[in-house]
C-alpha atoms as a PDB file:
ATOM      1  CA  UNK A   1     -39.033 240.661  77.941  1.00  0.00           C
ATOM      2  CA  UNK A   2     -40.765 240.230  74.471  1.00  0.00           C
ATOM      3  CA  UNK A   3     -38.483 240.236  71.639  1.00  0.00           C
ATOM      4  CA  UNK A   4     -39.088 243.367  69.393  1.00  0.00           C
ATOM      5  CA  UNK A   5     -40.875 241.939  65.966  1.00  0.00           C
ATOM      6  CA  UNK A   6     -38.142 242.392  62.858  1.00  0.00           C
ATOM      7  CA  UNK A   7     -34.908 242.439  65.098  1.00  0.00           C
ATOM      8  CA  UNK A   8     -33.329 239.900  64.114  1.00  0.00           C
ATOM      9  CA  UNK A   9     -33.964 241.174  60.255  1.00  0.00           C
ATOM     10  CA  UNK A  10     -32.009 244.554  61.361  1.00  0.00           C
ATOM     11  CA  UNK A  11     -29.581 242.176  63.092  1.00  0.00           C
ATOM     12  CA  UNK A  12     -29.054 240.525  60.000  1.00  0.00           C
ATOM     13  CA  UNK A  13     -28.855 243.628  57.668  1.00  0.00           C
ATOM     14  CA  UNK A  14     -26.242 245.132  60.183  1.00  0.00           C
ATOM     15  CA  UNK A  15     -24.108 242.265  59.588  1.00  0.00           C
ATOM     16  CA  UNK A  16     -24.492 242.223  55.591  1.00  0.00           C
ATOM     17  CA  UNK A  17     -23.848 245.757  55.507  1.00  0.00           C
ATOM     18  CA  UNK A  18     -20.332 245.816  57.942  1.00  0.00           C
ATOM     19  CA  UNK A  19     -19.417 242.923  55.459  1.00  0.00           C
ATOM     20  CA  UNK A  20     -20.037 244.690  52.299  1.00  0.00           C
ATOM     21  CA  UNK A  21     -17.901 247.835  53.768  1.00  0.00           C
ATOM     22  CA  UNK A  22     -14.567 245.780  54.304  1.00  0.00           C
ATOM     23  CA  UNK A  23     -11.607 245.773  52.277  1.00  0.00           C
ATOM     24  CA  UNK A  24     -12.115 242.342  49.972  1.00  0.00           C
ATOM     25  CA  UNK A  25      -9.421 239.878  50.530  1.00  0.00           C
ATOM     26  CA  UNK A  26      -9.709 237.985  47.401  1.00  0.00           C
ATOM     27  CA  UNK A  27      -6.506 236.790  45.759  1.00  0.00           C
ATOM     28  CA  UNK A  28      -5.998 236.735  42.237  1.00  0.00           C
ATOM     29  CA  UNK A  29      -4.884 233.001  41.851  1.00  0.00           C
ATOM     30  CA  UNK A  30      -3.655 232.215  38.826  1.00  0.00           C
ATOM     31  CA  UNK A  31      -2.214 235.507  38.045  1.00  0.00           C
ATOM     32  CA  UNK A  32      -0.442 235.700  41.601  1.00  0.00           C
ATOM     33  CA  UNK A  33       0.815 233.156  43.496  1.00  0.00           C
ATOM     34  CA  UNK A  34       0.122 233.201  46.693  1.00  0.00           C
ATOM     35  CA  UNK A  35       2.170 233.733  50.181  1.00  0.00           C
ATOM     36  CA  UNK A  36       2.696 230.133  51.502  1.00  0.00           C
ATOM     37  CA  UNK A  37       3.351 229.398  55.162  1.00  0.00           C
ATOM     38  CA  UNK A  38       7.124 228.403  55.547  1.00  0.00           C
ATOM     39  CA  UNK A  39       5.803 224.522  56.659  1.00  0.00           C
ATOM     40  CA  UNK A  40       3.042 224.097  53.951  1.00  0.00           C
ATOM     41  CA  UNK A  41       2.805 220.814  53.211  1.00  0.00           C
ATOM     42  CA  UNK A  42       2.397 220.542  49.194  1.00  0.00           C
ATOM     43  CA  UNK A  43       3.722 217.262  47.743  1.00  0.00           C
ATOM     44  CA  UNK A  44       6.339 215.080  49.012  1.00  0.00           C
ATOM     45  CA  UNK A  45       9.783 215.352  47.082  1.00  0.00           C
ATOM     46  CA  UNK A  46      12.457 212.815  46.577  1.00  0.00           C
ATOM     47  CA  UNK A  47      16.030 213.099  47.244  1.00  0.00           C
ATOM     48  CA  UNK A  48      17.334 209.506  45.213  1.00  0.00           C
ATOM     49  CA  UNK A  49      20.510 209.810  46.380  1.00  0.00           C
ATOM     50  CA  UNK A  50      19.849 209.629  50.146  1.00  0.00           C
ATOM     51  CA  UNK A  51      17.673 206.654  49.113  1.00  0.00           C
ATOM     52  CA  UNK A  52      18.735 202.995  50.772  1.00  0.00           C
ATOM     53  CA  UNK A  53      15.540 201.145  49.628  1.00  0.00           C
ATOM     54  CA  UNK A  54      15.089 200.657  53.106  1.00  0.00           C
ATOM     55  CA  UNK A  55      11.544 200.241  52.260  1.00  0.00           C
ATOM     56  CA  UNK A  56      10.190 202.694  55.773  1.00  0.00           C
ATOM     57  CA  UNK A  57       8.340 204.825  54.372  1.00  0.00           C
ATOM     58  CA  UNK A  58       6.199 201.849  52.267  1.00  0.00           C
ATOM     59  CA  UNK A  59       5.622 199.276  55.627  1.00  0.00           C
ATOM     60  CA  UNK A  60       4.393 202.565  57.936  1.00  0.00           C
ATOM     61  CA  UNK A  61       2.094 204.444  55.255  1.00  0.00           C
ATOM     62  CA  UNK A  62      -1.289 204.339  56.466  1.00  0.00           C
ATOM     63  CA  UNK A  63      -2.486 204.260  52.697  1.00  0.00           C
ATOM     64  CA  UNK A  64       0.072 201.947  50.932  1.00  0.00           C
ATOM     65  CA  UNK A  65      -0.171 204.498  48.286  1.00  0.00           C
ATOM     66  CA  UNK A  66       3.924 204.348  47.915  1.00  0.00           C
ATOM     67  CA  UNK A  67       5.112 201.911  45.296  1.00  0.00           C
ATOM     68  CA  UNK A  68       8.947 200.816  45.750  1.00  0.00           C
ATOM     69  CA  UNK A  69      10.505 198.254  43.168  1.00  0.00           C
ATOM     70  CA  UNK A  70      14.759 197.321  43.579  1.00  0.00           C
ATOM     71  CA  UNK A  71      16.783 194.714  43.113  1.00  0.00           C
ATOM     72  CA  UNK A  72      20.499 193.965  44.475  1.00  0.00           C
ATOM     73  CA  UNK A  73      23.521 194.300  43.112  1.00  0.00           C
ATOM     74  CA  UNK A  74      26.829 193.155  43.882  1.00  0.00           C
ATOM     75  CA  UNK A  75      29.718 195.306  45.056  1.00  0.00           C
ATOM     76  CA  UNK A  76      33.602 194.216  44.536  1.00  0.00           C
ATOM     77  CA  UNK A  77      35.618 193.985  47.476  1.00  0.00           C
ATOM     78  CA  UNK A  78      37.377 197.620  48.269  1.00  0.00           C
ATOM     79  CA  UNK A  79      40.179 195.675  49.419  1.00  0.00           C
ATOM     80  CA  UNK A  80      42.328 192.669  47.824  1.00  0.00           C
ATOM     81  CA  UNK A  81      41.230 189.622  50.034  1.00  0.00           C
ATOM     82  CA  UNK A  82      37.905 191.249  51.119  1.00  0.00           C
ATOM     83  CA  UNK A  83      34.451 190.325  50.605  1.00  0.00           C
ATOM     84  CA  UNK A  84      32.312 191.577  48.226  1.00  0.00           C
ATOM     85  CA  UNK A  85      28.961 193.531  49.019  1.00  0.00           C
ATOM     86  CA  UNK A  86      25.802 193.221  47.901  1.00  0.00           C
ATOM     87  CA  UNK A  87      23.338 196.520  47.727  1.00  0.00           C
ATOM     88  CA  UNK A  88      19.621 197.721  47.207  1.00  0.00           C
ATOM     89  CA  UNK A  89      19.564 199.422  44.148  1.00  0.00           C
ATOM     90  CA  UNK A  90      16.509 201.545  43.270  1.00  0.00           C
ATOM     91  CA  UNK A  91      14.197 200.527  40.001  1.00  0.00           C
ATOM     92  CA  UNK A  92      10.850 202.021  41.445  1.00  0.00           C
ATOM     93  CA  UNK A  93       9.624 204.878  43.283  1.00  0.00           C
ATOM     94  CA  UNK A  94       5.947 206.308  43.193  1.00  0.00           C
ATOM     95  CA  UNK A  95       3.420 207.906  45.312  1.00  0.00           C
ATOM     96  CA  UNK A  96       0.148 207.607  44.329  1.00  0.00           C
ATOM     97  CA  UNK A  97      -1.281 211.290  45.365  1.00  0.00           C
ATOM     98  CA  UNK A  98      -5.183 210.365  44.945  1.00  0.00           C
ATOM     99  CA  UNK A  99      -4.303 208.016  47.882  1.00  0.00           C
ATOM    100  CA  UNK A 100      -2.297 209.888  49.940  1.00  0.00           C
ATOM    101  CA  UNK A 101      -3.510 211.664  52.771  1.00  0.00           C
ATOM    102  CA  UNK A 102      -0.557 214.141  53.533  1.00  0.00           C
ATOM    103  CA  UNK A 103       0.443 212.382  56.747  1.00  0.00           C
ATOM    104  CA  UNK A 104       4.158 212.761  56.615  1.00  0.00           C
ATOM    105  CA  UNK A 105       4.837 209.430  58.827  1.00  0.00           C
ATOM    106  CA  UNK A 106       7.093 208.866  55.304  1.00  0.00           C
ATOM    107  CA  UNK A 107       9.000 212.043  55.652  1.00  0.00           C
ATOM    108  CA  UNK A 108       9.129 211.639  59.723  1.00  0.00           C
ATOM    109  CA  UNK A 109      10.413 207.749  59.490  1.00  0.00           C
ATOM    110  CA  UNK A 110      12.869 207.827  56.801  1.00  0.00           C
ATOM    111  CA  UNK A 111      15.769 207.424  58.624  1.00  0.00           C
ATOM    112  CA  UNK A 112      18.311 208.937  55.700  1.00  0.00           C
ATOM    113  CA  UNK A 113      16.827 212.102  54.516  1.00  0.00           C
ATOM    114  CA  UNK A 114      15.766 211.083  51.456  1.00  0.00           C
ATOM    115  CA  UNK A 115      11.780 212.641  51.354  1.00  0.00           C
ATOM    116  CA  UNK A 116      11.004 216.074  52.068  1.00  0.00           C
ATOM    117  CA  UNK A 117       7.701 218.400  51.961  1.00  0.00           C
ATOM    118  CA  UNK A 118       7.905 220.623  49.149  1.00  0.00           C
ATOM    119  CA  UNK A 119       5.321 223.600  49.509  1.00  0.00           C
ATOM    120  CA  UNK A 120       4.504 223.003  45.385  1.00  0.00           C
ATOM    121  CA  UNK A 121       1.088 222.564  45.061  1.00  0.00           C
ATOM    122  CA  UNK A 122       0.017 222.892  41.641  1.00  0.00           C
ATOM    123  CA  UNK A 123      -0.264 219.440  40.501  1.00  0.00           C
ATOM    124  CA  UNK A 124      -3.386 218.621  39.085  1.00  0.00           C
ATOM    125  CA  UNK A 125      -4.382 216.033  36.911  1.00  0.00           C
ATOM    126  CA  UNK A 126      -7.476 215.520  34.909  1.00  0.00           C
ATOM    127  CA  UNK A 127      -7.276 211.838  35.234  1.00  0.00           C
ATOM    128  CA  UNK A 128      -7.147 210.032  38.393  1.00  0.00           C
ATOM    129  CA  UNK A 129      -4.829 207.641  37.080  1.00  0.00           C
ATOM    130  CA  UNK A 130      -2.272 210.150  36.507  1.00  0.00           C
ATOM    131  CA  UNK A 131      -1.615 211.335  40.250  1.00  0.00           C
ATOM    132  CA  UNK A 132       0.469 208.464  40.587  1.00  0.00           C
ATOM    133  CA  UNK A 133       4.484 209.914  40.218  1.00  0.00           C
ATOM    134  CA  UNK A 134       7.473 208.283  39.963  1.00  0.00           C
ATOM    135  CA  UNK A 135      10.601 209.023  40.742  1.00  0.00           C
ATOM    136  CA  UNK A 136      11.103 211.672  38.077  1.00  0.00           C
ATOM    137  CA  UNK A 137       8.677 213.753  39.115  1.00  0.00           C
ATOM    138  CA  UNK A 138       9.393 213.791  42.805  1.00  0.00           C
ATOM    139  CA  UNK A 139      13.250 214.201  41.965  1.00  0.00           C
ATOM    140  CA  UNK A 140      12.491 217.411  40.237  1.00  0.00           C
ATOM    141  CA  UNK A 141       9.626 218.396  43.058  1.00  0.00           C
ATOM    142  CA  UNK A 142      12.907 218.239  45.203  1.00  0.00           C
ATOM    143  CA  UNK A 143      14.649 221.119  44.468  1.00  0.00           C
ATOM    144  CA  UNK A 144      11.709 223.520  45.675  1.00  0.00           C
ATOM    145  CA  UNK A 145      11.837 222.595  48.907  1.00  0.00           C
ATOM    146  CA  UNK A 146      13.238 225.057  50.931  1.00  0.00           C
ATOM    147  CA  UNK A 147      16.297 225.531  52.987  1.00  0.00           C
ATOM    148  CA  UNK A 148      16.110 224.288  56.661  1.00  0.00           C
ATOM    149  CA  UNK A 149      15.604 227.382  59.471  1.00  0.00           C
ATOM    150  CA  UNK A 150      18.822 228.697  60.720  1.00  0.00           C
ATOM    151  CA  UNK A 151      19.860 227.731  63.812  1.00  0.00           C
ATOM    152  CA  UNK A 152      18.889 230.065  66.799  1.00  0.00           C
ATOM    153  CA  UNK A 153      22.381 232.094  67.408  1.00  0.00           C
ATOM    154  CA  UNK A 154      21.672 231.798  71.182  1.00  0.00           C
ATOM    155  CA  UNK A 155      21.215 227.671  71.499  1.00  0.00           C
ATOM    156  CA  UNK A 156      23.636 225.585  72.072  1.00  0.00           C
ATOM    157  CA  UNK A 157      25.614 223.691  69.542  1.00  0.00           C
ATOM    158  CA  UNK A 158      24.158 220.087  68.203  1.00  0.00           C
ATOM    159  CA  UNK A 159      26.118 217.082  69.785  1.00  0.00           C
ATOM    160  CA  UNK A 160      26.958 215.657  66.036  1.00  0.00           C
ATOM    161  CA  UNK A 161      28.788 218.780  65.696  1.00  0.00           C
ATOM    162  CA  UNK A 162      30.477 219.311  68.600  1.00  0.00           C
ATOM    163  CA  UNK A 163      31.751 215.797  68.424  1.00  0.00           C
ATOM    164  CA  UNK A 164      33.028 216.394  64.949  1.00  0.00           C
ATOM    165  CA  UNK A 165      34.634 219.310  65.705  1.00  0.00           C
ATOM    166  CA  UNK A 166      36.427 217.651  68.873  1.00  0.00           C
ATOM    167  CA  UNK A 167      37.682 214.906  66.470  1.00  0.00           C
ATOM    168  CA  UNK A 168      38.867 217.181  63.742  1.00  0.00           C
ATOM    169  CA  UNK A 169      40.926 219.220  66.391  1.00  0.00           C
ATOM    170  CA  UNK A 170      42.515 216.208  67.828  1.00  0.00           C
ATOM    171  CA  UNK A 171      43.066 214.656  64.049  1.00  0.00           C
ATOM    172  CA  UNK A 172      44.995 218.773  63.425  1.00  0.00           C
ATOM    173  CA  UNK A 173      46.650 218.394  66.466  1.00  0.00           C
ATOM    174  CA  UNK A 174      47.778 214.732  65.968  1.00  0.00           C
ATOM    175  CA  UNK A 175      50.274 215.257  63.109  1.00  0.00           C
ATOM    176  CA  UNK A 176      52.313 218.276  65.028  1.00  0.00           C
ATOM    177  CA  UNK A 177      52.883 215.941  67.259  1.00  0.00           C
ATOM    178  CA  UNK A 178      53.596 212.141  65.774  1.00  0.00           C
ATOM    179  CA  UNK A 179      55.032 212.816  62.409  1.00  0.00           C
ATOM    180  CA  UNK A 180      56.122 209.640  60.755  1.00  0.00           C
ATOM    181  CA  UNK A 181      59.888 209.117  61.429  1.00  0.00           C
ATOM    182  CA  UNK A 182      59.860 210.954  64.729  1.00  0.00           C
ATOM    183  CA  UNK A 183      59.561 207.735  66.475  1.00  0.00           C
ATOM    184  CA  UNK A 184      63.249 207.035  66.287  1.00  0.00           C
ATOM    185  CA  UNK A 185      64.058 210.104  67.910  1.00  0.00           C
ATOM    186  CA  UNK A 186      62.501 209.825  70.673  1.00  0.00           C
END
């Protein structure tokens, strides 16, 4: 069969008008913020403290677009007769955003916690030379990152914590029982 001559012109008007009848979704951006996902992936945040200078999260980016700098330091012995320590101390951290691809092999390898996705977004720079951030910035892009998901009431209890629990009842339970000069007694 023949196709009718201006059909797909009423095709295409039919569609432009159900469009222009719809509710408009359009958010007002700058005015309101908008209704992130609870996983967005924003910028990367920096907990310094968890930090080891293990140097992970540099070797397996994809980019190299994380800068670490440290040198060691030397720890006194805890302990009369013991040895001292040495440790990585932290001089340098940066992430150079124009480079970084959003991955999150960082945040997935670090091995102490220390990076986290913050759902912050609004970091734009006029310069490209400026979406480089150290340490600062990511320290402070740390404390919008939001709290982990509670556990499901209905699973079962993590390992770590069940194995903690088991030795702080037995540590409770251990001084009821062996209380320092009850050896004599016995």
């Amino acid at each position: 069969m023949a196709p009718v001559p201006g059909s797909g012109l009423a095709k295409g008007l039919a569609v432009t008008l159900r469009t222009m009848t719809r509710k408009t979704v359009t958010e007002q951006y700058p005015q309101a913020q908008p209704e992130l996902p609870p996983r967005t992936r924003g910028v990367i945040g920096l907990f310094e403290e968890n930090c080891t200078v293990c140097m992970l999260c540099a070797r397996e980016c994809p980019d190299w677009c994380i800068y670490i700098d440290s040198h060691k330091e030397t720890v006194p012995a805890a302990t009369p007769g013991g040895r001292d320590r040495s440790r990585n101390v932290l001089d340098r951290f940066a992430i150079d955003f124009s480079l970084c691809m959003y991955c999150g092999i960082c945040i997935e390898v670090c091995p102490f916690d220390a990076l986290f996705w913050s759902p912050e977004f609004e970091y734009a720079e006029t310069d490209i030379r400026e979406l480089t951030h150290e340490r600062d910035k990511l320290r402070e892009w740390m404390w919008t990152v939001p709290a982990p998901p509670a556990l499901d009431p209905g699973a079962e209890e993590p390992k770590e914590l069940a194995a903690a629990r088991k030795a702080a009842d037995k540590l409770a339970a251990q001084p009821q029982t062996d209380q320092p000069g009850q050896e004599d007694q016995k």
